[in-house]
C-alpha atoms as a PDB file:
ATOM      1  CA  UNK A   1       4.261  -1.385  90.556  1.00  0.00           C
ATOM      2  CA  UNK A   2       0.901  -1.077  89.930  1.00  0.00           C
ATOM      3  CA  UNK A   3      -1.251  -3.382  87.919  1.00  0.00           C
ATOM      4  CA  UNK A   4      -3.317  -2.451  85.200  1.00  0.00           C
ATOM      5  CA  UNK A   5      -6.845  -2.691  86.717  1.00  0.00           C
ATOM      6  CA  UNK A   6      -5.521  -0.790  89.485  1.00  0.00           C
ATOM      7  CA  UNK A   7      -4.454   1.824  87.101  1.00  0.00           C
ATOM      8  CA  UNK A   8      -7.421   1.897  85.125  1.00  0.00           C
ATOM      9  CA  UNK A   9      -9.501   2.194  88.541  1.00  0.00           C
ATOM     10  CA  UNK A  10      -7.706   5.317  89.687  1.00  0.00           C
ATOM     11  CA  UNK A  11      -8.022   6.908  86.018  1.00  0.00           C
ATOM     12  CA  UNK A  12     -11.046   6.195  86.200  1.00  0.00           C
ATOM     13  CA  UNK A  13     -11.732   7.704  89.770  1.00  0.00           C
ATOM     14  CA  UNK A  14      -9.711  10.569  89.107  1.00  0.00           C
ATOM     15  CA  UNK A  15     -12.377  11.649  86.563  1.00  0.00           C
ATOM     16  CA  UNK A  16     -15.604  10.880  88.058  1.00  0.00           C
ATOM     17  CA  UNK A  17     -14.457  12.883  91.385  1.00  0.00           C
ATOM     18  CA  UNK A  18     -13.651  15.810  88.860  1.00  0.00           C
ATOM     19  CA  UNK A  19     -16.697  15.921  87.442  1.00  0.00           C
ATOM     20  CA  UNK A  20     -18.781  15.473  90.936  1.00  0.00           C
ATOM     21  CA  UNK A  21     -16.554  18.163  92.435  1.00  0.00           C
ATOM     22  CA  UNK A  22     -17.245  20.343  89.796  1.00  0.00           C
ATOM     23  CA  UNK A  23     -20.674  19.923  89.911  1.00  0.00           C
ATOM     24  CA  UNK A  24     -20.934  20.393  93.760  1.00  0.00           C
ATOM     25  CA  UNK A  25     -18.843  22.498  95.259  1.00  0.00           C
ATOM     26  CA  UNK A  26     -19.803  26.310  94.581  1.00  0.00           C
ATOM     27  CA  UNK A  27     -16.407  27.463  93.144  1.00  0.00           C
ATOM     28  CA  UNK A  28     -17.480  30.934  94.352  1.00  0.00           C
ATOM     29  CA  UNK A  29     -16.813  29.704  97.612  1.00  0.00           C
ATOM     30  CA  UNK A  30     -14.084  26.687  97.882  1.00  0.00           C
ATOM     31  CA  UNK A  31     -11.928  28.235  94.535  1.00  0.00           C
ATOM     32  CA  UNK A  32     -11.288  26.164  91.821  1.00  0.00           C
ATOM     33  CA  UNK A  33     -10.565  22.635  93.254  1.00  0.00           C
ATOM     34  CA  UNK A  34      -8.767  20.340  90.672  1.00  0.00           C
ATOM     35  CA  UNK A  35      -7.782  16.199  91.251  1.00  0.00           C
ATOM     36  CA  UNK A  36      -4.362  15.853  90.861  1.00  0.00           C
ATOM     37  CA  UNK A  37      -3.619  12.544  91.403  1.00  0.00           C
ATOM     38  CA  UNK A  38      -5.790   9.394  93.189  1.00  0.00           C
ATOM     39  CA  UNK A  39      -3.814   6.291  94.943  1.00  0.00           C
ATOM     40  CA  UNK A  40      -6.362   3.367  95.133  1.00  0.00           C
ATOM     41  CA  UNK A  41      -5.617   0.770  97.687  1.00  0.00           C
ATOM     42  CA  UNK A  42      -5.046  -3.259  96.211  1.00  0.00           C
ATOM     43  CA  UNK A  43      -7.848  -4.071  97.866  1.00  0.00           C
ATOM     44  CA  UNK A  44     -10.100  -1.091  96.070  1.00  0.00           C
ATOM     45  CA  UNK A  45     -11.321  -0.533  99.563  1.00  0.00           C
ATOM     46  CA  UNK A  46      -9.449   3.303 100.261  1.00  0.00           C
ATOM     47  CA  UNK A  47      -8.487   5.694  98.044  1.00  0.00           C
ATOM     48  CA  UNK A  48      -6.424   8.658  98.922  1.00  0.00           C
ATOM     49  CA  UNK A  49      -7.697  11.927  96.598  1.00  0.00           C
ATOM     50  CA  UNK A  50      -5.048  14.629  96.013  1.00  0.00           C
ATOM     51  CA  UNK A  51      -6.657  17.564  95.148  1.00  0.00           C
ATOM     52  CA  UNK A  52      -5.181  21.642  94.234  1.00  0.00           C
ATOM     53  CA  UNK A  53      -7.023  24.701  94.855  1.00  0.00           C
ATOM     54  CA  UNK A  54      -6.795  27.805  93.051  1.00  0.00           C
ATOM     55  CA  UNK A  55      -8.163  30.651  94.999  1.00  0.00           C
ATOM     56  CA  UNK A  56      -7.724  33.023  97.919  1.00  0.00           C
ATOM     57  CA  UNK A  57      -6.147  31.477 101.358  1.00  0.00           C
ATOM     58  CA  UNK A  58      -9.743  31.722 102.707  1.00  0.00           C
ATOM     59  CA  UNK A  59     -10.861  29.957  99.684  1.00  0.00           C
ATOM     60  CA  UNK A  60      -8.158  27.030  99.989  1.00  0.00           C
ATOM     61  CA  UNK A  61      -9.698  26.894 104.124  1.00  0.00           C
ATOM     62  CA  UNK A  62     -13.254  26.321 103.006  1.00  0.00           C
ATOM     63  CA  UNK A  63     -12.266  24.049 100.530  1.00  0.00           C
ATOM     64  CA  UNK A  64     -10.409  21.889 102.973  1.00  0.00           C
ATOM     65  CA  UNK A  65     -13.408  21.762 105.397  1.00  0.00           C
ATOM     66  CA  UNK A  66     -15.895  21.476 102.682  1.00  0.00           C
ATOM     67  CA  UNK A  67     -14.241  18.183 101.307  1.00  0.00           C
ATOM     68  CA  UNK A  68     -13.562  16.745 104.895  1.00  0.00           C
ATOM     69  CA  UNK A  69     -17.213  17.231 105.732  1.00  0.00           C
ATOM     70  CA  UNK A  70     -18.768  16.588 102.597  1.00  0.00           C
ATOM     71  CA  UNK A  71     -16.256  13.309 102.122  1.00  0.00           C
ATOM     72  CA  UNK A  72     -19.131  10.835 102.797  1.00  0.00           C
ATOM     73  CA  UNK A  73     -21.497  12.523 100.527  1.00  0.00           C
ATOM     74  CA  UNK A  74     -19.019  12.866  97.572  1.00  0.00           C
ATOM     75  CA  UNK A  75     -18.325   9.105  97.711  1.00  0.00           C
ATOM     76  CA  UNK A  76     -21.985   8.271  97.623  1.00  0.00           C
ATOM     77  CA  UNK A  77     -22.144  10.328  94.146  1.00  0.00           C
ATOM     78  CA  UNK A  78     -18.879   8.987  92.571  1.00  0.00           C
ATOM     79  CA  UNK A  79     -19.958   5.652  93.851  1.00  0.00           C
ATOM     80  CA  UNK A  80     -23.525   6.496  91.528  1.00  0.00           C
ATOM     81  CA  UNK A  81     -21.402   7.246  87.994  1.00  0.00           C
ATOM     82  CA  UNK A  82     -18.732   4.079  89.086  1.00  0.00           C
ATOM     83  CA  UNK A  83     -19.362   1.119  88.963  1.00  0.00           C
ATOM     84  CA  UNK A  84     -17.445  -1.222  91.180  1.00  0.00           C
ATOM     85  CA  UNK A  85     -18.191  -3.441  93.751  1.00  0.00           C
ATOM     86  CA  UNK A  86     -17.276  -1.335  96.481  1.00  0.00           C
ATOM     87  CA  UNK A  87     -16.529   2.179  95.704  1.00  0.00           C
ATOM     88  CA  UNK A  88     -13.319   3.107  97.699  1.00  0.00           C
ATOM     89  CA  UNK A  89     -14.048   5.146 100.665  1.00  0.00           C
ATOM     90  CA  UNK A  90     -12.272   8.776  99.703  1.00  0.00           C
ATOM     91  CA  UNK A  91      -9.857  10.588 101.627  1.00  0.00           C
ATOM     92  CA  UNK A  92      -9.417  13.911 100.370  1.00  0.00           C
ATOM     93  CA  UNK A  93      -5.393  15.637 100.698  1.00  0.00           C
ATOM     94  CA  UNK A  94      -4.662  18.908 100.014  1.00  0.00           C
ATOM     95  CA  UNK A  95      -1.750  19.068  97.278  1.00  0.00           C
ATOM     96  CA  UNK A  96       0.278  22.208  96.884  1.00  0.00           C
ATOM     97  CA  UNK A  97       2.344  20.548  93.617  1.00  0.00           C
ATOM     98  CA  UNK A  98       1.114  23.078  91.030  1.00  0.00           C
ATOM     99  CA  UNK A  99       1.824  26.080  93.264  1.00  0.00           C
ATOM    100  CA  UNK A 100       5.472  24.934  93.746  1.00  0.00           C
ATOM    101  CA  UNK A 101       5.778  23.924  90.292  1.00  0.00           C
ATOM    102  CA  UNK A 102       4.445  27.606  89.261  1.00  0.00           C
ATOM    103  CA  UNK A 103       7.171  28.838  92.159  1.00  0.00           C
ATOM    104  CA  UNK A 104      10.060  26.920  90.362  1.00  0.00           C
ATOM    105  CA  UNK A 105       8.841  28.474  86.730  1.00  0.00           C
ATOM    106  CA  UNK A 106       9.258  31.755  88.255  1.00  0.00           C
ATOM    107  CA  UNK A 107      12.382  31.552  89.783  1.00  0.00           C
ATOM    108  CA  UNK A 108      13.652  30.026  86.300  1.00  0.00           C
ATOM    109  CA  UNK A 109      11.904  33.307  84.395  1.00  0.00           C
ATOM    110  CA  UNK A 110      13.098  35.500  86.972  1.00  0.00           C
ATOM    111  CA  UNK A 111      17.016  34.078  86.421  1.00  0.00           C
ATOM    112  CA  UNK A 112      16.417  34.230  82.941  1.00  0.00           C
ATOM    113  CA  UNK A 113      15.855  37.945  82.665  1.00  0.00           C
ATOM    114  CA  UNK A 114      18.496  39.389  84.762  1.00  0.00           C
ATOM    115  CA  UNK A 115      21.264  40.222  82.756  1.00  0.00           C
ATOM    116  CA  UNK A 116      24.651  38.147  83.731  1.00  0.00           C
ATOM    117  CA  UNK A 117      27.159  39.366  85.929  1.00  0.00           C
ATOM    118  CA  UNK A 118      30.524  40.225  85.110  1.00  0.00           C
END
């Protein structure tokens, strides 16, 4: 169980990498690249950044490559808008969670509309 400062941390990182990402990757490029979930570390020394993109499978690739390349970079600008004694060093995961969730909706509407069988 987490406590609440840890909780508060991650909510807290979850938005300020939003808004960097948002601001610095070209969406043209990378897709749409949204946070879905951050796991901070006890000691707020790691954090592990799960992150969805919507866009092309060339899109998803660059997005990948842009965020392990560009991981030092994005810390340094998080670490500008938090402030904490350390800011967590990031490691960005790619999280396919919406995409299966959208999956599972489908197969629900898809069961939904075919008539029963007798």
């Amino acid at each position: 169980m987490q406590t609440l400062r840890l909780e508060r941390v991650r909510e807290l990182l979850k938005r300020a990498i939003s808004e960097v990402l948002r601001r610095e990757v070209p969406m043209s490029d990378c897709g749409l690249i949204s946070v879905n979930d951050v796991k901070v570390a006890k000691d707020l020394q790691s954090a592990l950044v799960f992150v969805g993109v919507v866009g092309s499978e060339p899109q998803k690739k660059k997005a990948g490559a842009f965020l392990g390349k560009e991981a030092k970079r994005l810390q340094t600008l998080v670490g500008a808008v938090v402030e904490l004694r350390y800011t967590p060093r990031l490691k960005f995961i790619a999280d396919d969670s919406i995409e299966r969730g959208n999956r599972v909706i489908a197969i629900l509407d898809e069961l939904e509309t075919k008539p029963p069988e007798p």
